[in-house]
PDB file of N, CA and C in Angstrom:
ATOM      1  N   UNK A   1       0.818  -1.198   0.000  1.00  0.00           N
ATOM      2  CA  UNK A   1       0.000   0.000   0.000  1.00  0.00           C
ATOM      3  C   UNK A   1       0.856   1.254   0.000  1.00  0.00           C
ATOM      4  N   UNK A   2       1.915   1.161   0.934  1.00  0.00           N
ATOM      5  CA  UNK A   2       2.866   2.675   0.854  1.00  0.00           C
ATOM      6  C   UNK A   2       3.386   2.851  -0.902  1.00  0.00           C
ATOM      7  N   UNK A   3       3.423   1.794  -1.392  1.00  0.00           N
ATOM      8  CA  UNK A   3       4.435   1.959  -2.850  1.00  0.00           C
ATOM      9  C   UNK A   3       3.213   2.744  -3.598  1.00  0.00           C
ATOM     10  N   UNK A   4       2.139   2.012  -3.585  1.00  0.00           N
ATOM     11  CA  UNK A   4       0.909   2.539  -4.112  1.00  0.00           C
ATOM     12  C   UNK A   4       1.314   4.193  -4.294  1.00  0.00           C
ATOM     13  N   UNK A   5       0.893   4.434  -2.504  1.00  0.00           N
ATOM     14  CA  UNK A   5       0.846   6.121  -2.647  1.00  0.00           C
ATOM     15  C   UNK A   5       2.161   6.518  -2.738  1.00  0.00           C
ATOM     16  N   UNK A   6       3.387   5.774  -3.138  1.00  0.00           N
ATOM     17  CA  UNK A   6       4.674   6.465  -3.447  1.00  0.00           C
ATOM     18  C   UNK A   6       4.610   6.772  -4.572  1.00  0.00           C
ATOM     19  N   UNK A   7       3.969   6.004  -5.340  1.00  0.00           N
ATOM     20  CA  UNK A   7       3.784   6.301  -6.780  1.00  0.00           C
ATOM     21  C   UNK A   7       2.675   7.477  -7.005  1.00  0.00           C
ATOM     22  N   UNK A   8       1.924   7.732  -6.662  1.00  0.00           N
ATOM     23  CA  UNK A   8       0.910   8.719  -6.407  1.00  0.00           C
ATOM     24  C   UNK A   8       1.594  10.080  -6.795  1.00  0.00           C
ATOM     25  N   UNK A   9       2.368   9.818  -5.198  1.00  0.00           N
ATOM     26  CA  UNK A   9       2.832  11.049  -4.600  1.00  0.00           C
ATOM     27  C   UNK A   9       4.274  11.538  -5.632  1.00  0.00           C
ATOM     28  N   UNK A  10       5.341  10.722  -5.868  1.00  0.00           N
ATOM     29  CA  UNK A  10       6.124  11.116  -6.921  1.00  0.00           C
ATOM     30  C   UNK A  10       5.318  11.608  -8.487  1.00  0.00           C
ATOM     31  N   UNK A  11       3.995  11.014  -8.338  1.00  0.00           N
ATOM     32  CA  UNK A  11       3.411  11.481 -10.306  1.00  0.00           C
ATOM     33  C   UNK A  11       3.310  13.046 -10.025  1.00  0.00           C
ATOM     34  N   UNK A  12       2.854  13.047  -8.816  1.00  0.00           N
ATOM     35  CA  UNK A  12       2.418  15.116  -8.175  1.00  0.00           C
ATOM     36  C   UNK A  12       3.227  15.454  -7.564  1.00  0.00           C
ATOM     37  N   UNK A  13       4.186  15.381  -6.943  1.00  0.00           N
ATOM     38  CA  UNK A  13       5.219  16.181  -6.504  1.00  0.00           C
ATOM     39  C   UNK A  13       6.197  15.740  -7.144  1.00  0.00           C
ATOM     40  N   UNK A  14       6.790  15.006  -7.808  1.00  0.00           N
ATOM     41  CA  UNK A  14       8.274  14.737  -8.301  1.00  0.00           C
ATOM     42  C   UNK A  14       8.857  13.246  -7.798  1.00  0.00           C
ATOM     43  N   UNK A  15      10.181  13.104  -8.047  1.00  0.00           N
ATOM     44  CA  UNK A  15      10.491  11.784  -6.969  1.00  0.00           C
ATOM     45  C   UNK A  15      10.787  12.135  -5.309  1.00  0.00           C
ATOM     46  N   UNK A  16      11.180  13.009  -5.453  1.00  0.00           N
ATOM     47  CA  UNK A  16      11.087  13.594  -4.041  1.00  0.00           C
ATOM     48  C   UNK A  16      10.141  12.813  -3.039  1.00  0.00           C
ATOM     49  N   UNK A  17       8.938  12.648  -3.695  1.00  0.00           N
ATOM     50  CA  UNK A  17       7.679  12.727  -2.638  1.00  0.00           C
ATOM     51  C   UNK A  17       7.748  11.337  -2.269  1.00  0.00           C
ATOM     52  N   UNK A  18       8.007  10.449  -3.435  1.00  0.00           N
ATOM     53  CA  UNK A  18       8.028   9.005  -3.017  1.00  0.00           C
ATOM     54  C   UNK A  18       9.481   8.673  -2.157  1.00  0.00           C
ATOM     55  N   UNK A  19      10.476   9.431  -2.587  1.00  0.00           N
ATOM     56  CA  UNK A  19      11.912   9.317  -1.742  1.00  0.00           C
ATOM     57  C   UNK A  19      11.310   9.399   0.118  1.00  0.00           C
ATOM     58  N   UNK A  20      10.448  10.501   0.315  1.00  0.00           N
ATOM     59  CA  UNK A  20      10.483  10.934   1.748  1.00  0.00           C
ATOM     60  C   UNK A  20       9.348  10.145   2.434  1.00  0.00           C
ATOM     61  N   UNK A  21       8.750   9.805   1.275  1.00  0.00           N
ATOM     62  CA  UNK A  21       7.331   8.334   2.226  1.00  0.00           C
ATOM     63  C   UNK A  21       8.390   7.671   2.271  1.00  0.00           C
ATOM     64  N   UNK A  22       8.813   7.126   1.311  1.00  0.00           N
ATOM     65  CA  UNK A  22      10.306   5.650   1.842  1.00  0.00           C
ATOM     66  C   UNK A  22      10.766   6.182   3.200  1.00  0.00           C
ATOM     67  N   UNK A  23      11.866   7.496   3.091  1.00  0.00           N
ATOM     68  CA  UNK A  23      12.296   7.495   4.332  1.00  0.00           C
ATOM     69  C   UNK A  23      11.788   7.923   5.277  1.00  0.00           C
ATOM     70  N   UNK A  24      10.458   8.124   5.792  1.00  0.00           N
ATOM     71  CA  UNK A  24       9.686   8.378   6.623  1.00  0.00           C
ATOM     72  C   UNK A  24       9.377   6.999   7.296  1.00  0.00           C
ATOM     73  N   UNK A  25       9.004   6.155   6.567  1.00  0.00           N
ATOM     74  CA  UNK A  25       8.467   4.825   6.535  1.00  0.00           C
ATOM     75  C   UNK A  25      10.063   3.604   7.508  1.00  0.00           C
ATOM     76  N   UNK A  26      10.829   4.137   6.605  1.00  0.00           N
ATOM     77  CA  UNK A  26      12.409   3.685   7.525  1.00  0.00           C
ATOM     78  C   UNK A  26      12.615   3.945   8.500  1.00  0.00           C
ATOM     79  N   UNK A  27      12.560   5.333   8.599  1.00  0.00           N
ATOM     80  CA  UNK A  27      13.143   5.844   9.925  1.00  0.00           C
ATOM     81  C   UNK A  27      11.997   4.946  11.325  1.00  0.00           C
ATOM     82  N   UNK A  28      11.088   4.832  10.960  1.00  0.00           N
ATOM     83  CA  UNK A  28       9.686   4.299  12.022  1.00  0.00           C
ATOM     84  C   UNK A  28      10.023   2.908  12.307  1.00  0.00           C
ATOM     85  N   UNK A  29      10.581   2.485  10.837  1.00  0.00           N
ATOM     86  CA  UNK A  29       9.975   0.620  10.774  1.00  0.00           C
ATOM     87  C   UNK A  29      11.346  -0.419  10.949  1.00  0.00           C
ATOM     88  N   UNK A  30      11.184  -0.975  11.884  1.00  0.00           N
ATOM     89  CA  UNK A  30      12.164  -2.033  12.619  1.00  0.00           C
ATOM     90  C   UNK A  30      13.064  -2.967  11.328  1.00  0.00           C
ATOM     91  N   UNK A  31      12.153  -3.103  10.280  1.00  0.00           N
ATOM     92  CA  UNK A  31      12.693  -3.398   9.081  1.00  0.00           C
ATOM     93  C   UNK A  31      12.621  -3.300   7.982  1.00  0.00           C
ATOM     94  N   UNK A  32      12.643  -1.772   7.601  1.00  0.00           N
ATOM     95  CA  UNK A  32      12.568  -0.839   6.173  1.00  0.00           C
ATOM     96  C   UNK A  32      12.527  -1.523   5.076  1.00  0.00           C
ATOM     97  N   UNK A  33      13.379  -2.926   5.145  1.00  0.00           N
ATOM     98  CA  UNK A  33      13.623  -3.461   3.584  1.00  0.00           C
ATOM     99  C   UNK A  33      13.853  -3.211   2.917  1.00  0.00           C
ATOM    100  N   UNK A  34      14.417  -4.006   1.698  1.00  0.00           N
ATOM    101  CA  UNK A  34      15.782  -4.136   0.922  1.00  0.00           C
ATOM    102  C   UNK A  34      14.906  -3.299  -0.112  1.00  0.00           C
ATOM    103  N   UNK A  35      15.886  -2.227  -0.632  1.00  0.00           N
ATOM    104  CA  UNK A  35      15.925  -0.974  -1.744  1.00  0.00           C
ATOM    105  C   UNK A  35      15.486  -1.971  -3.311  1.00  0.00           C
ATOM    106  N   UNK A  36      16.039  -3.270  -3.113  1.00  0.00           N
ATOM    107  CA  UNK A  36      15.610  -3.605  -4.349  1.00  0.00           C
ATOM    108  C   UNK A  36      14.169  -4.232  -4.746  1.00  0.00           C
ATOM    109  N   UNK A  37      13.555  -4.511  -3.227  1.00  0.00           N
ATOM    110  CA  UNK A  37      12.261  -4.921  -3.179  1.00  0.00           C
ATOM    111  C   UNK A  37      11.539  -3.826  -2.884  1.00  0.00           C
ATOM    112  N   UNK A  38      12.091  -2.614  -2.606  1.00  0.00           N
ATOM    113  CA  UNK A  38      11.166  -1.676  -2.434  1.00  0.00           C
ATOM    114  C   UNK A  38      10.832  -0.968  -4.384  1.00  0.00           C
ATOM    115  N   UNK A  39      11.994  -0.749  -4.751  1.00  0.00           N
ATOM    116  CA  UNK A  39      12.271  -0.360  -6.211  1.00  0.00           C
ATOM    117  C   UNK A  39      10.849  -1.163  -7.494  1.00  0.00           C
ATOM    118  N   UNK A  40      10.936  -2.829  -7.177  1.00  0.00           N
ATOM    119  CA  UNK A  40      10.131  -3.846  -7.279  1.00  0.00           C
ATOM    120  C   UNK A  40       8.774  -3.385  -7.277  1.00  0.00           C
ATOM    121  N   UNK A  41       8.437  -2.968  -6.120  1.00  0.00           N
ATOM    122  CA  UNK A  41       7.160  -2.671  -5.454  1.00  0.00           C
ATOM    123  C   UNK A  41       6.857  -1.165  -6.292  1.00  0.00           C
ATOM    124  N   UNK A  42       7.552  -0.605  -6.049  1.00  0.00           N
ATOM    125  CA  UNK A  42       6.827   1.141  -6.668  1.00  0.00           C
ATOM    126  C   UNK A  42       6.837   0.740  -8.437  1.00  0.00           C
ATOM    127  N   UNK A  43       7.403  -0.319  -9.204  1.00  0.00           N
ATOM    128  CA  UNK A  43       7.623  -0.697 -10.645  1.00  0.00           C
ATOM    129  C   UNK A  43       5.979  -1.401 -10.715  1.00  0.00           C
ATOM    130  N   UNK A  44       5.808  -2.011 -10.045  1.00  0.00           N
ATOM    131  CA  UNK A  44       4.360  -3.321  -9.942  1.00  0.00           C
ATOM    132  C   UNK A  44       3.135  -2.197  -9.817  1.00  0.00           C
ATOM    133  N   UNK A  45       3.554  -1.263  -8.586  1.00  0.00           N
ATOM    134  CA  UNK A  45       2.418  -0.312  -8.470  1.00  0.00           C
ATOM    135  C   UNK A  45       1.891   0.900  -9.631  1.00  0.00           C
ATOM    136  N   UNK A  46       3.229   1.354 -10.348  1.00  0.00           N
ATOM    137  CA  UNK A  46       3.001   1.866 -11.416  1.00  0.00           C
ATOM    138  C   UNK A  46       2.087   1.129 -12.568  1.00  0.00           C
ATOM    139  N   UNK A  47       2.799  -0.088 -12.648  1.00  0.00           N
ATOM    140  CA  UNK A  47       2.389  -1.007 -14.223  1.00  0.00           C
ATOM    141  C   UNK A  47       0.859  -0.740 -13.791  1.00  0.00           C
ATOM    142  N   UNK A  48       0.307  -1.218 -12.314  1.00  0.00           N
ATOM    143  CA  UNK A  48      -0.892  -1.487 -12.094  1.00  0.00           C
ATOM    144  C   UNK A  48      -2.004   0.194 -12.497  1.00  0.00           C
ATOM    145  N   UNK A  49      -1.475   1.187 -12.020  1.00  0.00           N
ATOM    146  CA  UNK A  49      -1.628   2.695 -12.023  1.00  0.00           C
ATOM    147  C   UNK A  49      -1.856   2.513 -13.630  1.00  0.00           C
ATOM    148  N   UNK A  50      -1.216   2.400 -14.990  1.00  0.00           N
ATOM    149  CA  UNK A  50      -1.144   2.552 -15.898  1.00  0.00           C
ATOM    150  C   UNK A  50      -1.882   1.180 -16.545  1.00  0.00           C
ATOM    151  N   UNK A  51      -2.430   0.116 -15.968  1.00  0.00           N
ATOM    152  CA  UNK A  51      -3.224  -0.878 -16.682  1.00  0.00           C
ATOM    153  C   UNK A  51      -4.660   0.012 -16.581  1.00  0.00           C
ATOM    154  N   UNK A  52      -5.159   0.422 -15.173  1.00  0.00           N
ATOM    155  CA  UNK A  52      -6.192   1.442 -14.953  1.00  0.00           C
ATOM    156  C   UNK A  52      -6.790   2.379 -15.488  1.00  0.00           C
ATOM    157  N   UNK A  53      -5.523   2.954 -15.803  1.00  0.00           N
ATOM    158  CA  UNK A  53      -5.376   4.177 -16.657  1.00  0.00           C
ATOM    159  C   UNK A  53      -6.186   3.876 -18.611  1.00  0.00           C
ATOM    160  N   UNK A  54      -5.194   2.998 -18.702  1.00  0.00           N
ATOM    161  CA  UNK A  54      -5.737   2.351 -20.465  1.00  0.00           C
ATOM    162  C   UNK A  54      -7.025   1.730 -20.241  1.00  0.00           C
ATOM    163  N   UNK A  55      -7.139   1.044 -19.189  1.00  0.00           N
ATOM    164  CA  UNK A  55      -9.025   0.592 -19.361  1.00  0.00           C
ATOM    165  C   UNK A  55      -9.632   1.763 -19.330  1.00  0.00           C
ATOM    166  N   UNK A  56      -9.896   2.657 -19.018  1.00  0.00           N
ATOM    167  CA  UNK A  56     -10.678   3.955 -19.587  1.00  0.00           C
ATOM    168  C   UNK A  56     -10.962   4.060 -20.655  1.00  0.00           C
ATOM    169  N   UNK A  57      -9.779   4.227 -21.772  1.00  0.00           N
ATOM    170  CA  UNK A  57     -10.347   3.941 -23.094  1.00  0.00           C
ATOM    171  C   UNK A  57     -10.812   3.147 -23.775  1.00  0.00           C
ATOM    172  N   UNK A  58     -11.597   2.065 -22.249  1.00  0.00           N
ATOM    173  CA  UNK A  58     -12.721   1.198 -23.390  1.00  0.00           C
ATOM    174  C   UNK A  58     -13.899   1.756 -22.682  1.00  0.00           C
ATOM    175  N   UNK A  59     -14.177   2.728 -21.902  1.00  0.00           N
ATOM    176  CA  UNK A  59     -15.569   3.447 -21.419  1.00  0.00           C
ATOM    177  C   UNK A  59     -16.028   4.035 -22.099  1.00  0.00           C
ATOM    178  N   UNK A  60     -17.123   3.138 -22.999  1.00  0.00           N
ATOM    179  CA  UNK A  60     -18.046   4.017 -23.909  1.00  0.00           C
ATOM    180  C   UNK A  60     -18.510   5.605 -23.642  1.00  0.00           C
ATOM    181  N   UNK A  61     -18.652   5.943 -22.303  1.00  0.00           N
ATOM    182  CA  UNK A  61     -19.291   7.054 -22.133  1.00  0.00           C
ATOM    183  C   UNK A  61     -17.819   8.511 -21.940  1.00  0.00           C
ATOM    184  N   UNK A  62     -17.063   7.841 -22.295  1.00  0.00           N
ATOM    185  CA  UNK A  62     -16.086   8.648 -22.142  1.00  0.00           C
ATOM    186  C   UNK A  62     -16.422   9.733 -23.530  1.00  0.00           C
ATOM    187  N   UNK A  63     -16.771  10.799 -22.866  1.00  0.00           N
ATOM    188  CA  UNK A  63     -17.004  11.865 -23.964  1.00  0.00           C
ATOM    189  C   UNK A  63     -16.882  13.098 -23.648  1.00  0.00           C
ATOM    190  N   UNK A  64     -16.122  13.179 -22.530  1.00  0.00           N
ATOM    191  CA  UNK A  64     -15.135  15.182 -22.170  1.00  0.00           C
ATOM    192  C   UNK A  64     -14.148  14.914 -23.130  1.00  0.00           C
ATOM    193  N   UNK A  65     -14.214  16.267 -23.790  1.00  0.00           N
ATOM    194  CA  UNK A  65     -13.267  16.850 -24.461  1.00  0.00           C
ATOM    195  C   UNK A  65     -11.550  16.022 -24.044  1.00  0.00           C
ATOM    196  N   UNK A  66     -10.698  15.525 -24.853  1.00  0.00           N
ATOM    197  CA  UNK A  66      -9.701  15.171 -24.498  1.00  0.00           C
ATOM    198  C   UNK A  66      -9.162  14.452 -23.580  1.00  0.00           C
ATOM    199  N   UNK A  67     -10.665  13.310 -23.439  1.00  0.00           N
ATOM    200  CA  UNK A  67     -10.485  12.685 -21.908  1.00  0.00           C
ATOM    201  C   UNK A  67      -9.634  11.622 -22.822  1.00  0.00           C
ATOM    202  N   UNK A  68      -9.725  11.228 -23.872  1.00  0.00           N
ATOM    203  CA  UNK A  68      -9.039   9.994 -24.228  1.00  0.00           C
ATOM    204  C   UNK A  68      -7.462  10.118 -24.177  1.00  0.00           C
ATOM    205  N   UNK A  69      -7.364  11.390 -24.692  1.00  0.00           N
ATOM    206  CA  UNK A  69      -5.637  11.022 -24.898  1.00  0.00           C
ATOM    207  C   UNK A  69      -5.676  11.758 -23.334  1.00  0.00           C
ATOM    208  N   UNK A  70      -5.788  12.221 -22.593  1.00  0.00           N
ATOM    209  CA  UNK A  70      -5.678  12.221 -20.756  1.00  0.00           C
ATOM    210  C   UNK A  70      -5.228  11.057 -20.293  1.00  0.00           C
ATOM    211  N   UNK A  71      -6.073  10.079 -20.546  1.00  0.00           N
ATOM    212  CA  UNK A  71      -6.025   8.375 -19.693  1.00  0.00           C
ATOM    213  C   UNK A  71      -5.213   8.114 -20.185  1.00  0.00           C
ATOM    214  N   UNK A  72      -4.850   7.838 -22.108  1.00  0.00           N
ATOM    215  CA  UNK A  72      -3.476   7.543 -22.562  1.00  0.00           C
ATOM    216  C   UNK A  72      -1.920   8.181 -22.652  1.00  0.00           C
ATOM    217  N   UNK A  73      -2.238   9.489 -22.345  1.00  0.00           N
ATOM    218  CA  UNK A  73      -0.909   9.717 -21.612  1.00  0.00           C
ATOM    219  C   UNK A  73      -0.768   9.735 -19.777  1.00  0.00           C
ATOM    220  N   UNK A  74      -1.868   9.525 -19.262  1.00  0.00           N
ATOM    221  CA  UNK A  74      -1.124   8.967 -18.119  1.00  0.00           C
ATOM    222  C   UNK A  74      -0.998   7.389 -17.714  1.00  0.00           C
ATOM    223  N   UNK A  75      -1.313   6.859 -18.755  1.00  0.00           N
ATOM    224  CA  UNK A  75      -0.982   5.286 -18.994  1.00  0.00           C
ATOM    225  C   UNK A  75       0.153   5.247 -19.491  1.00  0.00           C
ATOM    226  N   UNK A  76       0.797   6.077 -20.155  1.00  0.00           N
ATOM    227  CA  UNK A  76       2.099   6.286 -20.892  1.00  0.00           C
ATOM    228  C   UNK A  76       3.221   6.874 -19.577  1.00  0.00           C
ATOM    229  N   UNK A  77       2.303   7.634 -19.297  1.00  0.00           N
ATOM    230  CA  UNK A  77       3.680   8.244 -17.359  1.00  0.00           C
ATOM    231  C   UNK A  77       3.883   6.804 -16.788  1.00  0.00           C
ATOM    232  N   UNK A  78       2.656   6.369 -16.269  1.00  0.00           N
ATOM    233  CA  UNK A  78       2.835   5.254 -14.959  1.00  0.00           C
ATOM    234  C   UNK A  78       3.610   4.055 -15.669  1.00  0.00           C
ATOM    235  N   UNK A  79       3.705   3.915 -17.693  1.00  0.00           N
ATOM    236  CA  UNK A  79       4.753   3.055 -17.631  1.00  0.00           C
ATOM    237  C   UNK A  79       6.100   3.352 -17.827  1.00  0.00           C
ATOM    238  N   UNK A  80       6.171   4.578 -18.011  1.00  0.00           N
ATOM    239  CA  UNK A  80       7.513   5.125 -18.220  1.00  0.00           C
ATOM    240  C   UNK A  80       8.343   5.149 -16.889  1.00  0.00           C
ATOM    241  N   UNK A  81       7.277   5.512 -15.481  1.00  0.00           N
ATOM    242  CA  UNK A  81       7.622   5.048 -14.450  1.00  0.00           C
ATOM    243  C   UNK A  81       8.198   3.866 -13.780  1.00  0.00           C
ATOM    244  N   UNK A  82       7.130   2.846 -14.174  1.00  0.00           N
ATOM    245  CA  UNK A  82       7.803   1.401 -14.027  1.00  0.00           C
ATOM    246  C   UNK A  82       9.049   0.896 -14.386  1.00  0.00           C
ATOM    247  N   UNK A  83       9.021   1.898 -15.514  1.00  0.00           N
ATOM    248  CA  UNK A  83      10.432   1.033 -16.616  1.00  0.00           C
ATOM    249  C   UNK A  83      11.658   1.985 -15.564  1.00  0.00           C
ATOM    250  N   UNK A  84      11.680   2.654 -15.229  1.00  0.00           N
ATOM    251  CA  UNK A  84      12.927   4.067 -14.814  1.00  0.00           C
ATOM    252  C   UNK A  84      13.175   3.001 -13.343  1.00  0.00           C
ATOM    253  N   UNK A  85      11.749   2.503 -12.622  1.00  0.00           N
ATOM    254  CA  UNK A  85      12.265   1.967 -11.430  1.00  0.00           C
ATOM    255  C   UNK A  85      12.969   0.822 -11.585  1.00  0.00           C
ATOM    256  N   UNK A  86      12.460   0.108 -12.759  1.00  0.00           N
ATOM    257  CA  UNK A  86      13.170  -1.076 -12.984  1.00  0.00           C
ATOM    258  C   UNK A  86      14.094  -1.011 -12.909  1.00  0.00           C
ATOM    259  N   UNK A  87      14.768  -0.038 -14.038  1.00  0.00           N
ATOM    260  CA  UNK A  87      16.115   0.469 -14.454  1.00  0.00           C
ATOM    261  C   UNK A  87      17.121   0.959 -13.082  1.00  0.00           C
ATOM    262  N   UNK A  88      16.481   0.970 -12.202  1.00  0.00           N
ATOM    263  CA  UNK A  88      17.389   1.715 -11.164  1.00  0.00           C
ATOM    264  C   UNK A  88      18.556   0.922 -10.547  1.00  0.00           C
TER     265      UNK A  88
END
């Protein structure tokens, strides 16, 4: 659940935001866990953020102005996200 809103919180504030839930979350927790399972976790939470995102554009009623390419470029962030955490 924290990776969830790390990912959230880095799409609106930057990476920053997900850096300081991590170390907020460390400094508290008896066993913070390994950077590469955390990295793992914010990559899974994105893909999931951006599967969400593309099912929109099968909602027939989707009919605001520019809602389509909206959902598909932020289906395009949350995987560009995944891939950068992977990469880390």
């Amino acid at each position: 659940e924290l990776a969830m809103l790390a990912v959230d919180a880095e799409r609106i504030a930057g990476a920053w935001g997900g850096d300081a839930l991590r170390e907020a979350y460390a400094s508290g927790a008896e066993d913070p866990g390994a950077p590469a399972v955390w990295r793992f976790q914010l990559a899974l939470r994105a893909a999931t953020r951006a599967k969400v995102a593309l099912w929109h554009l099968d909602d027939p009623e989707l009919r605001e102005a520019g809602a389509r390419e909206r959902w598909l470029r932020r289906g395009h962030e949350y995987l560009e996200a995944a891939a950068q955490h992977l990469a880390r």
